[in-house]
Protein backbone atom coordinates (compact mmCIF):
# COMPACT_ATOMS: atom_id res chain seq x y z
CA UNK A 1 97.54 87.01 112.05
CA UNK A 2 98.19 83.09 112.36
CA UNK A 3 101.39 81.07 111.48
CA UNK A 4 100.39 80.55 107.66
CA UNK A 5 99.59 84.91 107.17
CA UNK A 6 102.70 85.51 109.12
CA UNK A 7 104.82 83.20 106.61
CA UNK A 8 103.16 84.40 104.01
CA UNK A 9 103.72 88.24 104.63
CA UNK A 10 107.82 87.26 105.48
CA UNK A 11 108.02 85.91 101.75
CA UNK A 12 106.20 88.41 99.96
CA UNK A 13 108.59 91.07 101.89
CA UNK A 14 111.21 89.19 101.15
CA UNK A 15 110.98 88.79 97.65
CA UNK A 16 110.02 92.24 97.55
CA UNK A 17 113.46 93.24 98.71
CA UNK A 18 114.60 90.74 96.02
CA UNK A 19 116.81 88.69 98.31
CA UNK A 20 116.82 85.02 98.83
CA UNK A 21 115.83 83.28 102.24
CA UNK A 22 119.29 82.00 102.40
CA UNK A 23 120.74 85.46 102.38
CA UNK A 24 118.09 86.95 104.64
CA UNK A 25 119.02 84.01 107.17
CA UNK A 26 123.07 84.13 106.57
CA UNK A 27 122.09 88.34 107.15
CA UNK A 28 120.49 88.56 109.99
CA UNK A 29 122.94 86.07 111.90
CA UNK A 30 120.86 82.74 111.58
CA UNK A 31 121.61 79.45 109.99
CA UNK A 32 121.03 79.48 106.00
CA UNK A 33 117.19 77.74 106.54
CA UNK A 34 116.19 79.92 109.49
CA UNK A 35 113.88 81.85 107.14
CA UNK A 36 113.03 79.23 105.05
CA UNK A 37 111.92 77.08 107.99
CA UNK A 38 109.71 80.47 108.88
CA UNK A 39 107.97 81.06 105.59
CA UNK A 40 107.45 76.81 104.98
CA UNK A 41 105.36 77.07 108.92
CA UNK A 42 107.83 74.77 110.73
CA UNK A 43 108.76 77.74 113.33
CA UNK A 44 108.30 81.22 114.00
CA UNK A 45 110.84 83.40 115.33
CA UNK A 46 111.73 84.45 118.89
CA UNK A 47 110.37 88.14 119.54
CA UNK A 48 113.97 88.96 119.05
CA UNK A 49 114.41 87.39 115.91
CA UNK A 50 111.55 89.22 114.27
CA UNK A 51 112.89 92.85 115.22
CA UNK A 52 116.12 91.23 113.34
CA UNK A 53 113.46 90.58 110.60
CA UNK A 54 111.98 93.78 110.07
CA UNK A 55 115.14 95.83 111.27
CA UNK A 56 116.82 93.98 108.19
CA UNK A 57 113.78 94.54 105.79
CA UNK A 58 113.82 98.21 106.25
CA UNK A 59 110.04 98.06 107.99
CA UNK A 60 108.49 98.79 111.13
CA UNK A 61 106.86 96.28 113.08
CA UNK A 62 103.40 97.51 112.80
CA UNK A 63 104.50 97.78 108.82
CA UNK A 64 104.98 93.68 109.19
CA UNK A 65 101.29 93.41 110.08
CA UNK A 66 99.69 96.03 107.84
CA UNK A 67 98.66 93.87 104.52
CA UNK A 68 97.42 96.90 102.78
CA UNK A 69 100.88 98.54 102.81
CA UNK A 70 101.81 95.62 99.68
CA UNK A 71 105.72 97.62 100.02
CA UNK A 72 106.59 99.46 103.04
CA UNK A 73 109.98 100.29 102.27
CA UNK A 74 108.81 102.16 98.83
CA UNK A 75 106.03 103.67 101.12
CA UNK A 76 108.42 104.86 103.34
CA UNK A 77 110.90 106.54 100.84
CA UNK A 78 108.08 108.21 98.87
CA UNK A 79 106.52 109.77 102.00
CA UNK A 80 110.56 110.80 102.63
CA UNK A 81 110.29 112.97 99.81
CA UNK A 82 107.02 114.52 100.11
CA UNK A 83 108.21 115.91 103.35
CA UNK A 84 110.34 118.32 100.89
CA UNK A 85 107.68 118.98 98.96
CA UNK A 86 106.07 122.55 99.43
CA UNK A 87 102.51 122.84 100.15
CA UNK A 88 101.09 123.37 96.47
CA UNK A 89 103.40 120.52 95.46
CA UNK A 90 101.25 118.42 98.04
CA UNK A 91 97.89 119.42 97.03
CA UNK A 92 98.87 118.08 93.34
CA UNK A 93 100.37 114.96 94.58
CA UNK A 94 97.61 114.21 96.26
CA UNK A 95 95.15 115.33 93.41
CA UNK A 96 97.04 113.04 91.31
CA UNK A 97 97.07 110.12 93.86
CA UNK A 98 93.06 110.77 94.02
CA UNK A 99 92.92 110.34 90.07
CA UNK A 100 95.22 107.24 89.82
CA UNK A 101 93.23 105.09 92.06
CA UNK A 102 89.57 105.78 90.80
């Protein structure tokens, strides 16, 4: 992932989590353009600052970098609830999940 993917995949979690970059910086303890200088490529963050990132998104940091997962905080809270799910439950879930993405 380069500068320009990285910025990109900040912003489209961000917005995702429907909160401005403002609020994310102000959030996380950084100055109000700290993620706004991110996502516009003038800086990336210290290793530090992008745990603070994901820690305050809700995401892993292997969820940062894995483009196929569009919303890994809805990911994550679905898979919460299967877990309760008994084992028939599962099997039509995941019938289900089979039909919806022919």
């Amino acid at each position: 992932m380069d500068e320009k993917s990285f910025a990109l995949r900040l912003a489209q979690l961000r917005e995702k989590k429907k909160v401005s970059a403002r609020e994310m910086s102000l959030s996380i303890g950084q100055n109000a353009s700290y993620i706004n200088s991110i996502e516009s490529g003038k800086m990336l963050p210290s290793l530090s600052g992008f745990f603070y990132i994901c820690e305050y998104l809700g995401i892993t940091e292997s969820e940062f970098f894995d483009w196929e997962n569009k919303d890994p905080s809805k990911l994550n809270a679905v898979l919460q609830d299967m877990k309760k799910l008994s084992e028939g439950q599962l099997d039509n879930v995941a019938a289900l999940i089979k039909e919806l993405i022919k």
